[in-house]
C-alpha atoms as a PDB file:
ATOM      1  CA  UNK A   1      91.452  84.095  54.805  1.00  0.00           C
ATOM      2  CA  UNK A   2      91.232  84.904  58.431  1.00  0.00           C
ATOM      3  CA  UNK A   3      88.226  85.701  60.145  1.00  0.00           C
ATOM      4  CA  UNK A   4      87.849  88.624  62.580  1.00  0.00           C
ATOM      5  CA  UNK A   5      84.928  86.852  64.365  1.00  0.00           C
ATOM      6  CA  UNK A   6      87.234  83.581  65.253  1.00  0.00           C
ATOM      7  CA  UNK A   7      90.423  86.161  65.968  1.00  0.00           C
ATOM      8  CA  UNK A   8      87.953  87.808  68.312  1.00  0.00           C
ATOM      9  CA  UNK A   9      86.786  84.844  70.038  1.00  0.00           C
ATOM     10  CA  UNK A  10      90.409  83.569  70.700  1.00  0.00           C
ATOM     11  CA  UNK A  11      91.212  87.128  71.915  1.00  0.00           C
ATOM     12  CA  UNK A  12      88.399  86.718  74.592  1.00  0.00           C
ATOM     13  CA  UNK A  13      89.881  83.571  75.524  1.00  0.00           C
ATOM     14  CA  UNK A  14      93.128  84.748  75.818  1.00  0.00           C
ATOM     15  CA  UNK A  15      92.052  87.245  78.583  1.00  0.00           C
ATOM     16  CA  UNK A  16      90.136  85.013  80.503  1.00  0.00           C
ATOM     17  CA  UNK A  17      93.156  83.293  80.727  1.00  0.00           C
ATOM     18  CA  UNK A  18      95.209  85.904  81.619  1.00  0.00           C
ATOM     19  CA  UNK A  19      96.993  86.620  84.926  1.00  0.00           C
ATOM     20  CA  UNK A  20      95.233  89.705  85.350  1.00  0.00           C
ATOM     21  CA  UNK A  21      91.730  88.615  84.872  1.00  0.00           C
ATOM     22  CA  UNK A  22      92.450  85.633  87.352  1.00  0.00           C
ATOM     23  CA  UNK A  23      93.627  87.523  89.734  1.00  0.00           C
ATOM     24  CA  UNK A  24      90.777  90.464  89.325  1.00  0.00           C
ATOM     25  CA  UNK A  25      88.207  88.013  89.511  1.00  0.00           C
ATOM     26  CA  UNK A  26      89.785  86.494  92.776  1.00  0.00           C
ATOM     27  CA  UNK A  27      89.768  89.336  94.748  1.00  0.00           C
ATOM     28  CA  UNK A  28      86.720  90.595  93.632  1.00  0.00           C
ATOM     29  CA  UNK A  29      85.393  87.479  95.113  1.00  0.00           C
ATOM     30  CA  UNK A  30      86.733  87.582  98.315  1.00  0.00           C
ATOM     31  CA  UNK A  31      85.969  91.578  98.471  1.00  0.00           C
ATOM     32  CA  UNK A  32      82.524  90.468  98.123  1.00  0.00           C
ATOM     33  CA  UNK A  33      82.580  87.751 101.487  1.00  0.00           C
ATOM     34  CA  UNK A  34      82.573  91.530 103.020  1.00  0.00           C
ATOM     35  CA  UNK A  35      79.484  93.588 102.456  1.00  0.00           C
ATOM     36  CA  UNK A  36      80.571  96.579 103.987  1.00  0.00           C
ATOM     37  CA  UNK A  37      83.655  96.765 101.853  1.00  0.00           C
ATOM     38  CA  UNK A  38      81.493  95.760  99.257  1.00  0.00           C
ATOM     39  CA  UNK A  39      79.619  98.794  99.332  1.00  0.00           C
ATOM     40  CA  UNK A  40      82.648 100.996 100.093  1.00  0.00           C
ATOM     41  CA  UNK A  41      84.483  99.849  97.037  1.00  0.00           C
ATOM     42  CA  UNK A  42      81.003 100.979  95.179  1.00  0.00           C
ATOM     43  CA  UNK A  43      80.968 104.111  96.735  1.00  0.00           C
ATOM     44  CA  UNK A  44      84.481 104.827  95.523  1.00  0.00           C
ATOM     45  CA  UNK A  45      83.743 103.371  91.770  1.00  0.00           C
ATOM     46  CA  UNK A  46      81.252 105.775  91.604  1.00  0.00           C
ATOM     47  CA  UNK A  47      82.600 108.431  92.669  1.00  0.00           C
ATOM     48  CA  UNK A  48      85.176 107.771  90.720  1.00  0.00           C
ATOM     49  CA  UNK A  49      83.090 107.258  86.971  1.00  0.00           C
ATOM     50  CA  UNK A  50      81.533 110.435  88.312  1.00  0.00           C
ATOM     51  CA  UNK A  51      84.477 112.440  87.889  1.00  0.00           C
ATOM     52  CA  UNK A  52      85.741 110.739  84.933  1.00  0.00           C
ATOM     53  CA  UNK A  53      82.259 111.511  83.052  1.00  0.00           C
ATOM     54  CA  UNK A  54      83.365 115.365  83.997  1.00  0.00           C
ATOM     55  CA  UNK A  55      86.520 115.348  82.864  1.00  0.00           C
ATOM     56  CA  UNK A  56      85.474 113.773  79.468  1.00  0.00           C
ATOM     57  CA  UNK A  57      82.894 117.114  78.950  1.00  0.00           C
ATOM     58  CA  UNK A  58      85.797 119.044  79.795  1.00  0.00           C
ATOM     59  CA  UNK A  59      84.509 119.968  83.163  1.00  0.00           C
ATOM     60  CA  UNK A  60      87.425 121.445  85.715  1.00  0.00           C
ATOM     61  CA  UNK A  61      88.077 118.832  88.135  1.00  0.00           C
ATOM     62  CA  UNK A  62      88.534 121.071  91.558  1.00  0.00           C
ATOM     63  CA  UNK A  63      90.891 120.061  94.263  1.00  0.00           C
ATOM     64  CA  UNK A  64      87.892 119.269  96.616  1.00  0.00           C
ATOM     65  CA  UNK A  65      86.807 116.725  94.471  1.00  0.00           C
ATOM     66  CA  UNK A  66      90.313 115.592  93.626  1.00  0.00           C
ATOM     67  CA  UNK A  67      91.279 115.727  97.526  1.00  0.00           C
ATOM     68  CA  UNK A  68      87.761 113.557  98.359  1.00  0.00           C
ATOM     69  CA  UNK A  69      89.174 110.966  95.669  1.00  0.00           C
ATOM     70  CA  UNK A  70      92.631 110.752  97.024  1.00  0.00           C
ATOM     71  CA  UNK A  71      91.310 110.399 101.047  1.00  0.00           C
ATOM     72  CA  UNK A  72      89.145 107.629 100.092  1.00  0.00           C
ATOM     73  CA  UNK A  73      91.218 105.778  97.856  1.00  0.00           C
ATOM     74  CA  UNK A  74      94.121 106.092 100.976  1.00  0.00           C
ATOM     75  CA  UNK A  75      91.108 104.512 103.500  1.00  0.00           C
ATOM     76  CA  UNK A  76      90.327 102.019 101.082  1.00  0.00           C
ATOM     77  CA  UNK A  77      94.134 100.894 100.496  1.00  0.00           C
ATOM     78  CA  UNK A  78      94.606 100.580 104.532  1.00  0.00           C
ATOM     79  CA  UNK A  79      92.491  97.323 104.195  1.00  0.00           C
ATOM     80  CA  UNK A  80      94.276  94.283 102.773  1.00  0.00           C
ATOM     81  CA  UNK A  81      91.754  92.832 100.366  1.00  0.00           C
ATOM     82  CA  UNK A  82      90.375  96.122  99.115  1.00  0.00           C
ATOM     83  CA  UNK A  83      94.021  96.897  98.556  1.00  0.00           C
ATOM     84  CA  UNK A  84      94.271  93.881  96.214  1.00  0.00           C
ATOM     85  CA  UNK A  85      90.670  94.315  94.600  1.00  0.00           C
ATOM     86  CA  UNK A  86      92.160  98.162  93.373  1.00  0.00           C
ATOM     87  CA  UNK A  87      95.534  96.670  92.282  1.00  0.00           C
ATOM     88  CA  UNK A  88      93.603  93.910  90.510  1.00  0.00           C
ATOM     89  CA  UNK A  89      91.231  96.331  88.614  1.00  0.00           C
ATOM     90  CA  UNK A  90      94.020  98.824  87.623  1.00  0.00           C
ATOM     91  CA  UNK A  91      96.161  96.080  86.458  1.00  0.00           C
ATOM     92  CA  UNK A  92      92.980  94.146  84.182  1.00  0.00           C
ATOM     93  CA  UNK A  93      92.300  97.549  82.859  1.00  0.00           C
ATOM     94  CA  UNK A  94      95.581  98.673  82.219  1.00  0.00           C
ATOM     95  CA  UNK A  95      95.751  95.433  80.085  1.00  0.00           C
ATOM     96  CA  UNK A  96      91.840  96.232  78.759  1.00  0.00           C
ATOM     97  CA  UNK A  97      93.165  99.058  78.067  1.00  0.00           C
ATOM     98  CA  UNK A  98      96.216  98.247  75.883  1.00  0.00           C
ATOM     99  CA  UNK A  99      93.895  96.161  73.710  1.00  0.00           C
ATOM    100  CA  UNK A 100      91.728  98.993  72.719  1.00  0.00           C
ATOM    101  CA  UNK A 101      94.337 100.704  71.798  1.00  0.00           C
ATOM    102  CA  UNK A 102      95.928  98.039  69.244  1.00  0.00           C
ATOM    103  CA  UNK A 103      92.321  97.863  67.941  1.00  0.00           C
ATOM    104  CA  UNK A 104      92.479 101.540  67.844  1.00  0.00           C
ATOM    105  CA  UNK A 105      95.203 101.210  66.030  1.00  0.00           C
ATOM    106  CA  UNK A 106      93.543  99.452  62.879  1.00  0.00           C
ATOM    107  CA  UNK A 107      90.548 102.244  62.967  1.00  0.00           C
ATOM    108  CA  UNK A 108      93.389 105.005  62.868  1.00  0.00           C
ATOM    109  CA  UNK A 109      94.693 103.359  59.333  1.00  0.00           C
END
């Protein structure tokens, strides 16, 4: 019989192996030799949950908001290693992501 607890564990393996949470947690390292971009990046993840959190109560995103997002993302991207830390995070969460949804998957059954 298998057991979910051991399938789990080898699952969390598996992504701490993976490309994309090497890679995340390398440039999330060397984003963090830089305070200021530290705090920038933070400023930008929180803006960002913020509007996330709105759209999930069905609140209207405006293009102010949306315009705010987009500028500081495009100041953020001008710096190499913040550049990296982004791609990093959207690629470990796109896989996050994917995983979810195959568990998803079993709930939907």
């Amino acid at each position: 019989m298998v057991n979910p607890y051991d399938k789990a564990r080898e699952l969390a393996a598996a992504i701490r192996e993976s490309d994309e949470y090497r890679d995340y947690l390398a440039s999330k390292e060397k984003a963090q030799q830089n305070p200021e971009l530290v705090s920038a990046l933070n400023d930008y993840q929180e803006k960002q949950f913020d509007m996330q959190k709105r759209q999930v109560v069905g609140e209207e995103i405006g293009p102010e908001m949306m315009a705010q997002m987009q500028n500081l993302y495009q100041i953020l991207a001008r710096d190499p290693v913040a550049a990296e830390y982004l791609n990093a995070q959207m690629r470990f969460a796109m896989m996050a992501n994917d995983v979810y949804s195959v568990l998803g998957d079993v709930l939907k059954s």
